[in-house]
C-alpha atoms as a PDB file:
ATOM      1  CA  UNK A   1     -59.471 -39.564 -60.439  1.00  0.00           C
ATOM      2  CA  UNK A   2     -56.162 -41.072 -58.337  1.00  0.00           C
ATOM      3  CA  UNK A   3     -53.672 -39.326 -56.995  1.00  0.00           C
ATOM      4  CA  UNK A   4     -50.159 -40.960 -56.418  1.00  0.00           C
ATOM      5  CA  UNK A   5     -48.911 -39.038 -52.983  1.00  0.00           C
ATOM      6  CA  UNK A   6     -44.913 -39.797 -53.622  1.00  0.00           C
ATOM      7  CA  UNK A   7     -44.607 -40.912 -56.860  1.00  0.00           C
ATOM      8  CA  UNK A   8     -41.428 -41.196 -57.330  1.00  0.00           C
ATOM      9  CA  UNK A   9     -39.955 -42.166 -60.939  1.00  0.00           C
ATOM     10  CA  UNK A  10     -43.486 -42.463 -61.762  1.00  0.00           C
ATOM     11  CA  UNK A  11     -43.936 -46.294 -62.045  1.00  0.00           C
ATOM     12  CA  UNK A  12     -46.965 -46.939 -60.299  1.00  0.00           C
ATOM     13  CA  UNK A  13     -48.807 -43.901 -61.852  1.00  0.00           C
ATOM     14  CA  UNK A  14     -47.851 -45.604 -65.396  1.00  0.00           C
ATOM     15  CA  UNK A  15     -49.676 -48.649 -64.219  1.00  0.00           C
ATOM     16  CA  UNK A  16     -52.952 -46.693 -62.033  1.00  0.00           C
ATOM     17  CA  UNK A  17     -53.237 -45.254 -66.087  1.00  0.00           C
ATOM     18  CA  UNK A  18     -53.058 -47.751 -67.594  1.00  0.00           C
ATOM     19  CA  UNK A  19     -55.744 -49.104 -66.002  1.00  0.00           C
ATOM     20  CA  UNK A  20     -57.770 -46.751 -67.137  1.00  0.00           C
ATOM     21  CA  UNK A  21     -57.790 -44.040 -64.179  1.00  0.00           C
ATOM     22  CA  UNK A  22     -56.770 -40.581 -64.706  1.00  0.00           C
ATOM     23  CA  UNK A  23     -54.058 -39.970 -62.603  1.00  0.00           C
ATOM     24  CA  UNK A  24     -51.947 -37.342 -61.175  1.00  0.00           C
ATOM     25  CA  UNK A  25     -48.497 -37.757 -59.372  1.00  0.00           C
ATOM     26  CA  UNK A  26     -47.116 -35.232 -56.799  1.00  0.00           C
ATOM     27  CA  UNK A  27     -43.556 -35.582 -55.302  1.00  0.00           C
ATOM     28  CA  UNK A  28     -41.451 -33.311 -53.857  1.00  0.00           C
ATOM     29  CA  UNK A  29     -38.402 -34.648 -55.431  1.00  0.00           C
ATOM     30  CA  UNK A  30     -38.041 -32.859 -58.409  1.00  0.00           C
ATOM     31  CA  UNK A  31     -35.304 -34.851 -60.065  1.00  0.00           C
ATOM     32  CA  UNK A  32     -37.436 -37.842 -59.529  1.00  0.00           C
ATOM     33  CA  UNK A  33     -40.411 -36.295 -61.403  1.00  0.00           C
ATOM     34  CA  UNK A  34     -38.227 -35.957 -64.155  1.00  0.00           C
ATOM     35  CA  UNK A  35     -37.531 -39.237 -64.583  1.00  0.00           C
ATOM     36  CA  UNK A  36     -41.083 -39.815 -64.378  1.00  0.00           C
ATOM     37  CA  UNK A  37     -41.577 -37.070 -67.338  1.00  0.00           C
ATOM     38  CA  UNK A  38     -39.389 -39.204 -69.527  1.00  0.00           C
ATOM     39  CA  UNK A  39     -41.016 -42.219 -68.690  1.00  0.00           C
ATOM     40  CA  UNK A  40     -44.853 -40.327 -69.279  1.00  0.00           C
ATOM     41  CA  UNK A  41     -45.012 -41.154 -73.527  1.00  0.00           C
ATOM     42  CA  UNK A  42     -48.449 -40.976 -73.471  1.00  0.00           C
ATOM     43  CA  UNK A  43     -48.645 -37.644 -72.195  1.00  0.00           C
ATOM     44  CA  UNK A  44     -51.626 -38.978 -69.517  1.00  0.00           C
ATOM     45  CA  UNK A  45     -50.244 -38.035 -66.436  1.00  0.00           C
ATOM     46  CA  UNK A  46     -50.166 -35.004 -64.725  1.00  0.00           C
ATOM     47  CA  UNK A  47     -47.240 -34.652 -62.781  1.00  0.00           C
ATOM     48  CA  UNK A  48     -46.241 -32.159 -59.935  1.00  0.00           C
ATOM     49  CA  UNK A  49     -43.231 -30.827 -57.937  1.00  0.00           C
ATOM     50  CA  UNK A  50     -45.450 -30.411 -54.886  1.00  0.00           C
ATOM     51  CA  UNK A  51     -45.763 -31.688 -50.739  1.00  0.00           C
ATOM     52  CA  UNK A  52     -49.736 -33.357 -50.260  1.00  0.00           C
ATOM     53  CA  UNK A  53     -50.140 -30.436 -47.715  1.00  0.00           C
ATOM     54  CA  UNK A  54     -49.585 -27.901 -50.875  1.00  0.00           C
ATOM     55  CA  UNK A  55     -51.733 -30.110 -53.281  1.00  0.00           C
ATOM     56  CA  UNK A  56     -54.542 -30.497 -50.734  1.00  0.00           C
ATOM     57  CA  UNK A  57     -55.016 -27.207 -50.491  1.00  0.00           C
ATOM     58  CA  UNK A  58     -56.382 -26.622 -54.209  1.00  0.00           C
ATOM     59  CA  UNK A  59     -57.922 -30.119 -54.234  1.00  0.00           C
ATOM     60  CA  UNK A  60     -60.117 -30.617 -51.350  1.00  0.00           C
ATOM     61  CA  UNK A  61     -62.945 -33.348 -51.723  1.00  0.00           C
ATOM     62  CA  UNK A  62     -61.867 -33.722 -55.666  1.00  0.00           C
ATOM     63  CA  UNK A  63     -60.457 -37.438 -55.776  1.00  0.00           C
ATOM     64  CA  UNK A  64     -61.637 -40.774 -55.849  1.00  0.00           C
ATOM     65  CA  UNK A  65     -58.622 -42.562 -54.606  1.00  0.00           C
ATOM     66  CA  UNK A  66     -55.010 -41.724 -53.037  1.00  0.00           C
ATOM     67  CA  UNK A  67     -52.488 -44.304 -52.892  1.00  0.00           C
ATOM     68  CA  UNK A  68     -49.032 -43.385 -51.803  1.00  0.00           C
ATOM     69  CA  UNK A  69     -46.504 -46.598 -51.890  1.00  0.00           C
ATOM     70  CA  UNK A  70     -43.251 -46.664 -50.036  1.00  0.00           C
ATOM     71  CA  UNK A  71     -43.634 -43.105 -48.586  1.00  0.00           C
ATOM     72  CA  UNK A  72     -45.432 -43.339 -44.883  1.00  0.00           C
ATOM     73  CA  UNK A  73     -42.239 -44.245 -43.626  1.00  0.00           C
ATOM     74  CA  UNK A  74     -39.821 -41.053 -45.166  1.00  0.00           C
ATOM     75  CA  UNK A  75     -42.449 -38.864 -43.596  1.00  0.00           C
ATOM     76  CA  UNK A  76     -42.123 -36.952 -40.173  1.00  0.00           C
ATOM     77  CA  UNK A  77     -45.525 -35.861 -39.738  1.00  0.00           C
ATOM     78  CA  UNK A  78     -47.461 -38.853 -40.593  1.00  0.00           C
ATOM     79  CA  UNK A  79     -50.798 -37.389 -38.997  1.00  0.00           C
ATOM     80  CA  UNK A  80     -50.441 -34.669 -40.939  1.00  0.00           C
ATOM     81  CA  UNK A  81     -49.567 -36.073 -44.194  1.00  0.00           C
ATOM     82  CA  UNK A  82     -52.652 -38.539 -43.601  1.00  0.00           C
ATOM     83  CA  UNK A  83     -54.690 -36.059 -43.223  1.00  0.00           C
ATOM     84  CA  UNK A  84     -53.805 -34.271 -46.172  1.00  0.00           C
ATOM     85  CA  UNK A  85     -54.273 -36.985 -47.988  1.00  0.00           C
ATOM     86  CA  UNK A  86     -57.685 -37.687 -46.553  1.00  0.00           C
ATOM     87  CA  UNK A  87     -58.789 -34.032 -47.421  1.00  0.00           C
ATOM     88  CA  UNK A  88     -58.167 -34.585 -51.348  1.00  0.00           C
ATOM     89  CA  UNK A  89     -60.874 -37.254 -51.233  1.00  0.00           C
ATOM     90  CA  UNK A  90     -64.384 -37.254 -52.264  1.00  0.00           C
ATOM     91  CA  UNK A  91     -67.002 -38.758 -49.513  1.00  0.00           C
ATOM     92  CA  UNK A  92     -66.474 -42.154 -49.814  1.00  0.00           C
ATOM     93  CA  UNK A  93     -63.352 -42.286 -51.424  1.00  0.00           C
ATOM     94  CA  UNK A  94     -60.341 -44.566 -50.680  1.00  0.00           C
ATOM     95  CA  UNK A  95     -56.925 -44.138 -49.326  1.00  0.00           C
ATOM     96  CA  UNK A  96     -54.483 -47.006 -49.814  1.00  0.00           C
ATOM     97  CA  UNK A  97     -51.330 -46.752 -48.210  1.00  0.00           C
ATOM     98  CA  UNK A  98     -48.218 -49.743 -48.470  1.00  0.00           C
ATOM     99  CA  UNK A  99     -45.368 -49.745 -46.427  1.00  0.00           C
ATOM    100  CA  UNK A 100     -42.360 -52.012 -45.618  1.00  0.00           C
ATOM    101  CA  UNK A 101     -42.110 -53.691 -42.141  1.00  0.00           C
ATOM    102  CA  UNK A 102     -38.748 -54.569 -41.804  1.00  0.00           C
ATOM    103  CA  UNK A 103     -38.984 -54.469 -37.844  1.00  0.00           C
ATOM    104  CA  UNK A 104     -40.695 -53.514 -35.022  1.00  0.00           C
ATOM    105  CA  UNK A 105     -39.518 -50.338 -35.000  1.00  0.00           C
ATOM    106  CA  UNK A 106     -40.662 -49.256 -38.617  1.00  0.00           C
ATOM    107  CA  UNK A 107     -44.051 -50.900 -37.917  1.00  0.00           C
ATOM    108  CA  UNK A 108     -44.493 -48.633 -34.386  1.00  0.00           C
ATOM    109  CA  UNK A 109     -43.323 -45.054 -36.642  1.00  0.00           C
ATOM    110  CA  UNK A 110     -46.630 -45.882 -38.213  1.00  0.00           C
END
């Protein structure tokens, strides 16, 4: 099971399924989900209108892998959110995290 921590529009959850992972997307952006409803035709997504600290609460220890792409740097609290993510995992899952590094700056927020 992967989780996509700031999906967005949904496009990397279309491609996490469609290699053959069930996957769930949370983002607090509710107008983006909905483009990422639209997008969902096979219906194998699970998508939610949620923060990682609200999904990790109901999903402690249940995941195999999070990934969250392009979000690190739109977060505040990037401990926190970390951590969060972190707490979704089984033992021994994975967290993958990408980020741009533009500058110096962006790469010291992290």
């Amino acid at each position: 099971e992967i989780l996509d921590a700031g999906c967005g529009g949904g496009i990397l959850a279309e491609a996490l399924m469609r290699s053959g992972g069930t996957v769930t997307g949370i983002d607090p952006a509710k107008e983006l989900l909905e483009i990422a409803k639209q997008h969902n035709i096979s219906r194998n997504i699970n998508y939610y209108s949620v923060t990682i600290e609200e999904f990790s609460k109901e999903n402690e220890n249940k995941l195999d892998a999070v990934i969250t792409s392009e979000v690190i740097e739109h977060v505040c609290e990037v401990e926190v959110f970390l951590e969060n993510c972190i707490r979704c995992l089984k033992p021994g899952g994975s967290l993958f995290v990408t980020t741009i590094n533009q500058t110096l700056l962006a790469w010291l927020h992290i």
